[in-house]
C-alpha atoms as a PDB file:
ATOM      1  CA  UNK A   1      -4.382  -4.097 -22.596  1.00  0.00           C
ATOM      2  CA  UNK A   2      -4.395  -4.552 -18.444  1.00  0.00           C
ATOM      3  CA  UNK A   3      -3.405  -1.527 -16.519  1.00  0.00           C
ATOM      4  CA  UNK A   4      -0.376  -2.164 -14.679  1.00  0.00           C
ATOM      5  CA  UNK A   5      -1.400  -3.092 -11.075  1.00  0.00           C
ATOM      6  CA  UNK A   6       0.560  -1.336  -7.634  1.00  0.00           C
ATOM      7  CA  UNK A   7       0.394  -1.987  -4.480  1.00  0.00           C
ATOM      8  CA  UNK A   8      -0.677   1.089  -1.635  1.00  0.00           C
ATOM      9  CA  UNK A   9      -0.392   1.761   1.907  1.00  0.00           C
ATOM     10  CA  UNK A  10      -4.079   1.574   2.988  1.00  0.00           C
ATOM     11  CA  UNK A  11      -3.296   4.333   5.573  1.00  0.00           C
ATOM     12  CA  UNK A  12      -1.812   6.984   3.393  1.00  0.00           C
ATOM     13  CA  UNK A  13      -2.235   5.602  -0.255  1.00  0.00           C
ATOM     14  CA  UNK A  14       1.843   5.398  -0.156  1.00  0.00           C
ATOM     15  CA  UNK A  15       3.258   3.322  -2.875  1.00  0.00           C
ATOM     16  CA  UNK A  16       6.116   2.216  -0.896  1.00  0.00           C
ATOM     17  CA  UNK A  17       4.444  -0.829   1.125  1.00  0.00           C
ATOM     18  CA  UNK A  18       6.856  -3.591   1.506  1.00  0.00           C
ATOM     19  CA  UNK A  19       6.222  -7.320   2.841  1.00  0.00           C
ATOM     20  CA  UNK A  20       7.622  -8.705   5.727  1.00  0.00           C
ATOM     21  CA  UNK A  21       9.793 -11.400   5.083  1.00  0.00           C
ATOM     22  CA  UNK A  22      10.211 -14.520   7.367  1.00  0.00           C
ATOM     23  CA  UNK A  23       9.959 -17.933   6.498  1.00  0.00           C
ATOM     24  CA  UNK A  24       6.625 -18.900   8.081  1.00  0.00           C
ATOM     25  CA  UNK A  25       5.063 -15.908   5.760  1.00  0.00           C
ATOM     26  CA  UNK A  26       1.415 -17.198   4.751  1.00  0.00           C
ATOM     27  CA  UNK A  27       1.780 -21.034   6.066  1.00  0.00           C
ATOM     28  CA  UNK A  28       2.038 -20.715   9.778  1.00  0.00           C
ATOM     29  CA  UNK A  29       0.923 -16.905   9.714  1.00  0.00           C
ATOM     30  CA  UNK A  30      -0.341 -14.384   7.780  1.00  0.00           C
ATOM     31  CA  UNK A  31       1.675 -12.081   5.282  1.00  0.00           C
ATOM     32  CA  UNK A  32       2.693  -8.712   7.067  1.00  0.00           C
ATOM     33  CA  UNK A  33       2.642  -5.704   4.953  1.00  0.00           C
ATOM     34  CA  UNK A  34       4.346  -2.377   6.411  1.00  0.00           C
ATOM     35  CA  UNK A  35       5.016   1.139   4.832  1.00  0.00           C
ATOM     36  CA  UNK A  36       8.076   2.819   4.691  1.00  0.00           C
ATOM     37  CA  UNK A  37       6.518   6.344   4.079  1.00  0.00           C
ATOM     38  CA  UNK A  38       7.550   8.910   6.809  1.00  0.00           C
ATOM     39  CA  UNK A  39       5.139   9.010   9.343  1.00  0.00           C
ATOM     40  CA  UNK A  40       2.928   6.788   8.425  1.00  0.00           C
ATOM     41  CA  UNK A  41       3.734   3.635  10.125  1.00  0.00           C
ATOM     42  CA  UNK A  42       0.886   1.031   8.951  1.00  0.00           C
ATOM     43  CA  UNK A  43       2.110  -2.428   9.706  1.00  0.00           C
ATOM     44  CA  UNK A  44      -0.809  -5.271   8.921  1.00  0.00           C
ATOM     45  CA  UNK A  45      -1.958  -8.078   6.972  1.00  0.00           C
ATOM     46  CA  UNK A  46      -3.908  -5.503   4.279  1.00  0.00           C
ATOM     47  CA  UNK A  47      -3.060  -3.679   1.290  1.00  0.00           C
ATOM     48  CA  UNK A  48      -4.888  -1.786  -1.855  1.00  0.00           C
ATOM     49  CA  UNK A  49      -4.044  -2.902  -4.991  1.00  0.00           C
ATOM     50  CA  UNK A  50      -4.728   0.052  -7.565  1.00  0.00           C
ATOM     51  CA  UNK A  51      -3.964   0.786 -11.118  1.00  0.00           C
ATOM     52  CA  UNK A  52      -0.833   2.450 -11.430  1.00  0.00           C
ATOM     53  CA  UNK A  53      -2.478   5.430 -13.014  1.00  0.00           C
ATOM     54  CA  UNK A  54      -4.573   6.585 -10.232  1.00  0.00           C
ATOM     55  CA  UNK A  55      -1.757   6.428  -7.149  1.00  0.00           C
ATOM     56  CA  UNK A  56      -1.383   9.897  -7.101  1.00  0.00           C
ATOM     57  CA  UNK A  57      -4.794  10.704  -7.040  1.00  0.00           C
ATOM     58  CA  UNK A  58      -5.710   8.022  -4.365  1.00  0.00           C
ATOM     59  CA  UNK A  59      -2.792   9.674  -2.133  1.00  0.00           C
ATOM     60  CA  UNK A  60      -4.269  12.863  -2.830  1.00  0.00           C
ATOM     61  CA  UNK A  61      -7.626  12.096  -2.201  1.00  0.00           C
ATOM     62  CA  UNK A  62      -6.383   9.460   1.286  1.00  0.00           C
ATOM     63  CA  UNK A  63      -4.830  12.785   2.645  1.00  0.00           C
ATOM     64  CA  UNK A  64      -7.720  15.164   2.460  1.00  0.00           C
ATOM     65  CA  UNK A  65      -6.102  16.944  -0.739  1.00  0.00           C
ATOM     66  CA  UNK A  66      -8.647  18.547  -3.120  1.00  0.00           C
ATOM     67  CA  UNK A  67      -8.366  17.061  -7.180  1.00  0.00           C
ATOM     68  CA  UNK A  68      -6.026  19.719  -9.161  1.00  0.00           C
END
């Protein structure tokens, strides 16, 4: 069975990256990804796509947190 799949802020391992929506979105230009997290502010054509088991511990580990 396939872990389910998330996507993450590459700045802050947030799980709340959204795409930008316009209608020349990956045809005329490419696809903008920005996170909503507070304080982060990553806007950019990149994201990390992790299993939705290790988020948390990607977050963690992206904001110099030490594994419980």
């Amino acid at each position: 069975m396939d872990a389910r799949k998330i996507r993450v802020c590459p700045r802050c391992g947030s799980s709340k990256i959204q795409e930008t929506k316009t209608s020349v979105n990956g045809w005329l230009v490419p696809t903008t990804y920005y996170c909503e997290e507070e304080g982060c502010g990553y806007s950019g054509p990149v994201f990390v796509e992790i299993d939705a088991e290790e988020a948390e511990t990607l977050k963690r580990m992206m904001n110099g947190e030490a594994e419980a």
